[in-house]
C-alpha atoms as a PDB file:
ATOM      1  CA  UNK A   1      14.493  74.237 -13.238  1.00  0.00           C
ATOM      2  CA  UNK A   2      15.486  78.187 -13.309  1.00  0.00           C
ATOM      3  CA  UNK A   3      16.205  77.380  -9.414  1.00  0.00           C
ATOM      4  CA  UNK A   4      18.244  74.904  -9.996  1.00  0.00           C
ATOM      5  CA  UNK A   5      20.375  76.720 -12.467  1.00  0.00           C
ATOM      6  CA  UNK A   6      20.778  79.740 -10.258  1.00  0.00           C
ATOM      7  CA  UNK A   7      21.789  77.460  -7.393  1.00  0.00           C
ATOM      8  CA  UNK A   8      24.273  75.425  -9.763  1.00  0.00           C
ATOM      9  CA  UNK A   9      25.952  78.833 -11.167  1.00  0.00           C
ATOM     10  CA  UNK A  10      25.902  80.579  -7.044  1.00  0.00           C
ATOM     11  CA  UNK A  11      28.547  77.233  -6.367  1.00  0.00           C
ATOM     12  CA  UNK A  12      30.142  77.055  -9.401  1.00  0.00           C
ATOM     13  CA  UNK A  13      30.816  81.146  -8.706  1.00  0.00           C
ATOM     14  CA  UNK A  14      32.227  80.645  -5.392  1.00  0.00           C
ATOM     15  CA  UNK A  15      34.149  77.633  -6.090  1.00  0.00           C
ATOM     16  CA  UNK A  16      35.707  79.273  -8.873  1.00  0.00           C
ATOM     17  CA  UNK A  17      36.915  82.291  -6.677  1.00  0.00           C
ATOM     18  CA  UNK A  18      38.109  80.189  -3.952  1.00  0.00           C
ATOM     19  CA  UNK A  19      40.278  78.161  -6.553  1.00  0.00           C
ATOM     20  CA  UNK A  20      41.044  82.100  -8.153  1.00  0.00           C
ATOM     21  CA  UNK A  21      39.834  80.633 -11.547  1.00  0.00           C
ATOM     22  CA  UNK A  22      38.240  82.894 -13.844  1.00  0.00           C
ATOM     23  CA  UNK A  23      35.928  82.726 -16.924  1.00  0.00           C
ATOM     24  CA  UNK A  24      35.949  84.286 -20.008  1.00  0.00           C
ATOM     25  CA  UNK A  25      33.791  84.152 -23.110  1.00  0.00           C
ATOM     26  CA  UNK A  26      30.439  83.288 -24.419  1.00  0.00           C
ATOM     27  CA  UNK A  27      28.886  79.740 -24.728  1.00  0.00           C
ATOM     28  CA  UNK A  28      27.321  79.561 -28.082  1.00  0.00           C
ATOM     29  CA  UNK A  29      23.092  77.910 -28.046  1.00  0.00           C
ATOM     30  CA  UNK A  30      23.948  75.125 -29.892  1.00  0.00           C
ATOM     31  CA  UNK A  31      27.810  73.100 -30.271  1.00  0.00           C
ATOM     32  CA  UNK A  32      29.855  70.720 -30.814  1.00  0.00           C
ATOM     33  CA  UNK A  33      32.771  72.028 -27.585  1.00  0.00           C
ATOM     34  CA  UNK A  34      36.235  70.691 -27.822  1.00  0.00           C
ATOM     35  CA  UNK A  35      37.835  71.227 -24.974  1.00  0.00           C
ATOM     36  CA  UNK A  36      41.764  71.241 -24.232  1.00  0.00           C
ATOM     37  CA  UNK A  37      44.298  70.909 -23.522  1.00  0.00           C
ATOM     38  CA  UNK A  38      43.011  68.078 -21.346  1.00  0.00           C
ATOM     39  CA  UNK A  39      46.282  66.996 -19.144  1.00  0.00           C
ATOM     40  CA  UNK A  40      44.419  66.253 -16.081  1.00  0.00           C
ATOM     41  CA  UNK A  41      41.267  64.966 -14.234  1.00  0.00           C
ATOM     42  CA  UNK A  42      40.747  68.587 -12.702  1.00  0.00           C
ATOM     43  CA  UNK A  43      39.822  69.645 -16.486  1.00  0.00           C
ATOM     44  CA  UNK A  44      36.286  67.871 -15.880  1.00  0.00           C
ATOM     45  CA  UNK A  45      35.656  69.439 -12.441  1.00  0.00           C
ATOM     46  CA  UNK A  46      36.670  73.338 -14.009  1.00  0.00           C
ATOM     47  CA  UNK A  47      34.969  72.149 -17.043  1.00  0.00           C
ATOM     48  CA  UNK A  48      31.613  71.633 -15.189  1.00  0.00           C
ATOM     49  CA  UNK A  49      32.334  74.549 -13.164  1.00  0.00           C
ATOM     50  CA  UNK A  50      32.729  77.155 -16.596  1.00  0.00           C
ATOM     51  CA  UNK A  51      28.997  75.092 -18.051  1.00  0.00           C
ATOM     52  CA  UNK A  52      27.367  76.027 -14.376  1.00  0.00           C
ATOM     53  CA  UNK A  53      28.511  79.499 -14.258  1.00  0.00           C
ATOM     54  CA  UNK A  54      27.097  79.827 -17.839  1.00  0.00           C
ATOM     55  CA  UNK A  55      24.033  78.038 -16.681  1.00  0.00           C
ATOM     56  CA  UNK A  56      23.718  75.205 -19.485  1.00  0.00           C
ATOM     57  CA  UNK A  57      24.066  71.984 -19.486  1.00  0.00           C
ATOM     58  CA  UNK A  58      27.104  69.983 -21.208  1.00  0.00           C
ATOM     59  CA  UNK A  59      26.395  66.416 -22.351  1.00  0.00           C
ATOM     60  CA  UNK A  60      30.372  65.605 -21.544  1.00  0.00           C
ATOM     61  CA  UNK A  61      31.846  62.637 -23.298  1.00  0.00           C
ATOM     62  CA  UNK A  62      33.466  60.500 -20.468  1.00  0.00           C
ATOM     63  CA  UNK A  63      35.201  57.403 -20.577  1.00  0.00           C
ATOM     64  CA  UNK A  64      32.811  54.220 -19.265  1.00  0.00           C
ATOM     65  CA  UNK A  65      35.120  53.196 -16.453  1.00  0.00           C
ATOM     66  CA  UNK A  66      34.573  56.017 -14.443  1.00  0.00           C
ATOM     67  CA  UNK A  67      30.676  55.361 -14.236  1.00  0.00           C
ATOM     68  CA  UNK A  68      31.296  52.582 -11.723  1.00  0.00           C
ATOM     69  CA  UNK A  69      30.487  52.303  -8.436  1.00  0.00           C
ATOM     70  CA  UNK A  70      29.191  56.040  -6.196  1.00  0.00           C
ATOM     71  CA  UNK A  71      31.412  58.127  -9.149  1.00  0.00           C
ATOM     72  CA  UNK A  72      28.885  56.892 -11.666  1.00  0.00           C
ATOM     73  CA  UNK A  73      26.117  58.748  -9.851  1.00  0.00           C
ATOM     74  CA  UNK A  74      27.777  62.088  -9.922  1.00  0.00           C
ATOM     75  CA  UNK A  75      29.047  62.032 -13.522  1.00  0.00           C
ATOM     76  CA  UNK A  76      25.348  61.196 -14.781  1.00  0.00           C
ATOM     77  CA  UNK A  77      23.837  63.823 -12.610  1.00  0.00           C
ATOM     78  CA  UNK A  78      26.428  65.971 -14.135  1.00  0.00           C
ATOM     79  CA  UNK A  79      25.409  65.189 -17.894  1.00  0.00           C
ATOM     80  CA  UNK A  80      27.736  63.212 -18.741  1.00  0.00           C
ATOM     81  CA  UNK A  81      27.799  60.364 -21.147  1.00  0.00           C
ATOM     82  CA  UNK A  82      29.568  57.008 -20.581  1.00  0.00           C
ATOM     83  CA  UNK A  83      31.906  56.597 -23.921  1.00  0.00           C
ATOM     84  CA  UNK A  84      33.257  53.144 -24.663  1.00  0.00           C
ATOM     85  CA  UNK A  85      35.984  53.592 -26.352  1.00  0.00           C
ATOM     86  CA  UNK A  86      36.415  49.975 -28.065  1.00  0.00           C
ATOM     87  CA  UNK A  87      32.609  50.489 -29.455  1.00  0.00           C
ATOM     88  CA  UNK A  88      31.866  54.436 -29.504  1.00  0.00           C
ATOM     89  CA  UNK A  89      29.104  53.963 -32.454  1.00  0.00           C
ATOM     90  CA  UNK A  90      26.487  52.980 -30.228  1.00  0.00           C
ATOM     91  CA  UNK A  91      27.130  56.363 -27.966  1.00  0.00           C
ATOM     92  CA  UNK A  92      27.923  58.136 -31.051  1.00  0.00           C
ATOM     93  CA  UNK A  93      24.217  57.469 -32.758  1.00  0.00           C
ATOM     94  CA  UNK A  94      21.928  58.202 -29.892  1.00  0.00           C
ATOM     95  CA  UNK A  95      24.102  61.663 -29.540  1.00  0.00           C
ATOM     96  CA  UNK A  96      23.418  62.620 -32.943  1.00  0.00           C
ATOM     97  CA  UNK A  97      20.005  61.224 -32.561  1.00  0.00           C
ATOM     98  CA  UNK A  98      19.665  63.704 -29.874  1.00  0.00           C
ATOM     99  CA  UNK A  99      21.460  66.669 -31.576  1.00  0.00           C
ATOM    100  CA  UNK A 100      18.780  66.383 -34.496  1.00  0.00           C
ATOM    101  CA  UNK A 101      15.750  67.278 -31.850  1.00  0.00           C
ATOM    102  CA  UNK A 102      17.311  69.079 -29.069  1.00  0.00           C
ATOM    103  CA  UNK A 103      17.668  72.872 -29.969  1.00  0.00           C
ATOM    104  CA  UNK A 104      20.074  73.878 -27.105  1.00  0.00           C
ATOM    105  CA  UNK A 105      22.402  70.438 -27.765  1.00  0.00           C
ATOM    106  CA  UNK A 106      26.065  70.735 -26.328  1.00  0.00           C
ATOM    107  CA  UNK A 107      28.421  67.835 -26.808  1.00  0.00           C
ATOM    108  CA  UNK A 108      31.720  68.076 -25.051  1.00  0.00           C
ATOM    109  CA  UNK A 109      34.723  65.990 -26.119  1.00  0.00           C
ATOM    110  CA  UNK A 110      38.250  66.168 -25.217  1.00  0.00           C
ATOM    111  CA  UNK A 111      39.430  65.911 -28.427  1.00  0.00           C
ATOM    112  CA  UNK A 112      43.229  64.769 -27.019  1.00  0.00           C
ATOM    113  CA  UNK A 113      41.118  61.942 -26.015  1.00  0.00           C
ATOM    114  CA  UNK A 114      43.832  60.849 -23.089  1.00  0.00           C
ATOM    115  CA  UNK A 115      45.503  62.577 -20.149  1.00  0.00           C
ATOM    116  CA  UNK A 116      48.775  61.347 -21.509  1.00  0.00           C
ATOM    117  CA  UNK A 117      50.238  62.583 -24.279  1.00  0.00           C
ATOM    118  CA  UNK A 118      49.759  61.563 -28.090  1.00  0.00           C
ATOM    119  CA  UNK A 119      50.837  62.202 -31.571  1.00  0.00           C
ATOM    120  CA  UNK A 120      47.285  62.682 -32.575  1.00  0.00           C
ATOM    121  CA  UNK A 121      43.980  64.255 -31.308  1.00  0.00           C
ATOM    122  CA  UNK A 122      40.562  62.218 -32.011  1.00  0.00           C
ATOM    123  CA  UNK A 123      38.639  63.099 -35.129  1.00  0.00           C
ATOM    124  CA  UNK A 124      35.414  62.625 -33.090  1.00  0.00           C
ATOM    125  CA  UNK A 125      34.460  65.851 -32.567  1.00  0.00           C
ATOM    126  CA  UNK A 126      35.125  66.698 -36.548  1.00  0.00           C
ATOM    127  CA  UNK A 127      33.379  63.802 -37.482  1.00  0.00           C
ATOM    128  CA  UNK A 128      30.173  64.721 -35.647  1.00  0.00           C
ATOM    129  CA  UNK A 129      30.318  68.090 -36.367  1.00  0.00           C
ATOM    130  CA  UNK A 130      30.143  67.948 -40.019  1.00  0.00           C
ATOM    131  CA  UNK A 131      27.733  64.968 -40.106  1.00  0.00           C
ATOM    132  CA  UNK A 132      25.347  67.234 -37.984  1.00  0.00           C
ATOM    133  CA  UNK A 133      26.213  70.572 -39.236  1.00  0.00           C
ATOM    134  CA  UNK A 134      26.907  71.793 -35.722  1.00  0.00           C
ATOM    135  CA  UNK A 135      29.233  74.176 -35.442  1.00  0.00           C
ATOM    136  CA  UNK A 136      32.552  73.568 -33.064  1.00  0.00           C
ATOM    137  CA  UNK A 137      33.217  75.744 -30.457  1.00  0.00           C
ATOM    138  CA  UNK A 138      36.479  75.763 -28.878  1.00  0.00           C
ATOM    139  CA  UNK A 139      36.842  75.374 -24.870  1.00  0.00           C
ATOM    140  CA  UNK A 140      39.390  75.754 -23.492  1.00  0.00           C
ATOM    141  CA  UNK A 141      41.700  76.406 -19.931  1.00  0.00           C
ATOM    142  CA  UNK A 142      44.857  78.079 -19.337  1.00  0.00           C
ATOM    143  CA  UNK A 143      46.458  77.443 -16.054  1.00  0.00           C
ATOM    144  CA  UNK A 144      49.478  80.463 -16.580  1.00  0.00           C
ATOM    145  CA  UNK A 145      46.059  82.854 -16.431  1.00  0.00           C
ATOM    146  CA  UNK A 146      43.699  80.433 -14.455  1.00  0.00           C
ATOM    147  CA  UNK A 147      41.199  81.066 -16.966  1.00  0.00           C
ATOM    148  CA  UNK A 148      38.260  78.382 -18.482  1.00  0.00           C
ATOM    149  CA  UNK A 149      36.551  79.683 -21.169  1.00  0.00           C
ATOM    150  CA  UNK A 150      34.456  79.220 -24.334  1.00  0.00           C
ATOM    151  CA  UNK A 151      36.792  80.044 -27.324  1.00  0.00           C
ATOM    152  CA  UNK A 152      35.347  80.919 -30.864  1.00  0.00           C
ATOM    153  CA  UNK A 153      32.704  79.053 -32.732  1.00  0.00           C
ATOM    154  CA  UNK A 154      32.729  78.473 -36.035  1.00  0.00           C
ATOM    155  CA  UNK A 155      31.359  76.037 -38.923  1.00  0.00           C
ATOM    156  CA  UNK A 156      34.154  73.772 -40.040  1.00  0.00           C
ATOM    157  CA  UNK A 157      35.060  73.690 -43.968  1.00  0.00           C
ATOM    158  CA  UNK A 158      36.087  70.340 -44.853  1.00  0.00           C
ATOM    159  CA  UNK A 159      39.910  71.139 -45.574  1.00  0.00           C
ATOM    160  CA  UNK A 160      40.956  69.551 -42.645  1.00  0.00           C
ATOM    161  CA  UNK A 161      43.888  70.791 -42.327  1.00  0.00           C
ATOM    162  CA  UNK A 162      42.649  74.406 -43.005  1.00  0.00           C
ATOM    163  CA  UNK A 163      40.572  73.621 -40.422  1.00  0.00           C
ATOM    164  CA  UNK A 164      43.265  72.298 -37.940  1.00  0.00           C
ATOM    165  CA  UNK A 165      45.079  75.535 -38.423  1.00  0.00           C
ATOM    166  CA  UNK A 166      42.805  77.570 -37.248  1.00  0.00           C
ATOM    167  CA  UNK A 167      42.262  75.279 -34.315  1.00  0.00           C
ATOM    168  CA  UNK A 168      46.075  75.272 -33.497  1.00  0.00           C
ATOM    169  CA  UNK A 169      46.324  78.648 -33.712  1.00  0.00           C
ATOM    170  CA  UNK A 170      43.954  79.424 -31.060  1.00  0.00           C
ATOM    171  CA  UNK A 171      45.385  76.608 -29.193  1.00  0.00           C
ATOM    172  CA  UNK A 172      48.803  78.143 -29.507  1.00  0.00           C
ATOM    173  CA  UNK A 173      49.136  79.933 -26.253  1.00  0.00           C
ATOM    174  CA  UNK A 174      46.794  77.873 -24.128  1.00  0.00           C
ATOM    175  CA  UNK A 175      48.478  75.842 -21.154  1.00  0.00           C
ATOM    176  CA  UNK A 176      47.191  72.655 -19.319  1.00  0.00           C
ATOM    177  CA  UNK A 177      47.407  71.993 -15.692  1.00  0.00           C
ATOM    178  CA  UNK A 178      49.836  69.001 -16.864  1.00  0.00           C
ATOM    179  CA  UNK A 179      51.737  70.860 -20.080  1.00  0.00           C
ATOM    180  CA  UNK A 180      54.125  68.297 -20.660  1.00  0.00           C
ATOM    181  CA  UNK A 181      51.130  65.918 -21.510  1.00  0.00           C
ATOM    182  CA  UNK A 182      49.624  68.276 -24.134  1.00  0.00           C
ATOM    183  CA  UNK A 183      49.150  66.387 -27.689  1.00  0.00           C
ATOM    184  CA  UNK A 184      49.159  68.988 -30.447  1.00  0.00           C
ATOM    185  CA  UNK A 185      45.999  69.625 -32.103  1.00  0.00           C
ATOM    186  CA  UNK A 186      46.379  67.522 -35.206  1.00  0.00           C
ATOM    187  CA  UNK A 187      44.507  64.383 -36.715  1.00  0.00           C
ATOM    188  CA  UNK A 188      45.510  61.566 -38.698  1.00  0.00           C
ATOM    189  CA  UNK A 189      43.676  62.618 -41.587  1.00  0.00           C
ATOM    190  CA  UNK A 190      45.295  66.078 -42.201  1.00  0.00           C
ATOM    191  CA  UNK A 191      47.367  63.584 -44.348  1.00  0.00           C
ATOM    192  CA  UNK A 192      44.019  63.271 -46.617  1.00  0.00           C
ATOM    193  CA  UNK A 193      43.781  66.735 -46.616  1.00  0.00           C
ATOM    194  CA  UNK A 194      40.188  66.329 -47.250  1.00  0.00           C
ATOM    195  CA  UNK A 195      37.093  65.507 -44.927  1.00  0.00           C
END
C-alpha cells in the first residue's frame, strides 16, 4: 500500500510540473473538502492530482453518468463515488455510514454542484458536515497562480450565514479555469439564517 502511494504521489509530482501547477497547504486527517470554484472537468483531474501528491485518498462525489462505460473504471479506481443527483440519500447514508468508522474519512464535494453557473451552491457538504461533526476543509484552485491547494479547516457553527462568510471570504480571490461560470458561495438557506 505505502508503494502504491509513493508511486501515485512520483506521477502526480511530475504531472503537476509539466502542467506548471503547484500545491500549497496541508490536508487535514479527517474532512468534509469543498472544493471550488469548480468551472471545468480539469478540476477533477488537478483535484486527484493535489490528493496524490498529499498521498490520501479522496472519496470524490461524482455525478452517476460519468461511471458508464471504460470512464467508470477509472473514476472508481480513483475513489470516487457515483452521486445520483435525483436520489442522493441512498449515496448520502452509506457515506456517513462510512465517516462514523473510518478514522482518515475524506469526502469531496463540489459544492457549486455544476460546471455552469448558478445562483446557489449545494448545502450538501454543510449538511453532512454538521450531521457528522466533521469539520470542512476548504479546497480549492486558482488558475491566475496555477495553484491547488487545501484551504483552512474549521468546525462549522450553525449561523449559516456566519458560516458562508467566512467561506466567501476565502473564496474571494480564488479563480476557476472557466471564471465566468463561478456561482458565488451562497446557499438557499442563508435566508433561514439558522442551520
Amino acid at each position: 500500500m505505502r508503494r502504491h502511494f509513493l508511486l501515485r504521489r512520483t506521477l502526480a509530482r511530475t504531472l503537476l510540473k509539466i502542467a506548471r501547477w503547484q500545491t500549497a497547504g496541508q490536508v487535514p486527517p479527517r474532512g468534509i473538502l469543498v472544493g471550488a470554484p469548480h468551472t471545468s472537468n480539469w478540476d477533477w483531474v488537478v483535484t486527484q492530482l493535489l490528493a496524490w501528491d498529499s498521498s490520501v485518498q479522496i472519496r470524490l462525489l461524482v455525478k452517476e453518468s460519468f461511471f458508464k462505460g471504460p470512464m467508470g473504471v477509472l473514476m472508481r479506481a480513483t475513489g470516487s463515488v457515483p452521486l445520483d443527483r435525483d436520489n442522493p440519500s441512498g449515496t448520502i447514508k452509506a457515506l456517513l455510514a462510512d465517516a462514523e468508522e473510518d478514522e482518515a474519512f475524506l469526502l469531496g464535494i463540489a459544492a457549486e454542484g455544476t460546471r455552469a453557473k448558478s445562483d446557489y451552491w449545494k448545502s450538501g457538504f454543510y449538511r453532512i458536515s454538521r450531521q457528522t461533526g466533521i469539520p470542512v476543509t476548504l479546497a480549492y484552485l486558482d488558475k491566475p497562480t496555477r495553484t491547488v491547494g487545501w484551504g483552512p479547516t474549521f468546525d462549522l457553527t450553525g449561523d449559516v450565514v456566519a458560516d458562508m462568510d467566512r467561506i466567501r471570504a476565502f473564496y474571494a480571490d480564488k479563480r476557476g479555469i472557466r471564471p465566468e461560470l463561478t456561482t458565488e458561495p451562497r446557499l438557499r438557506e442563508e435566508e433561514r439564517r439558522s442551520w
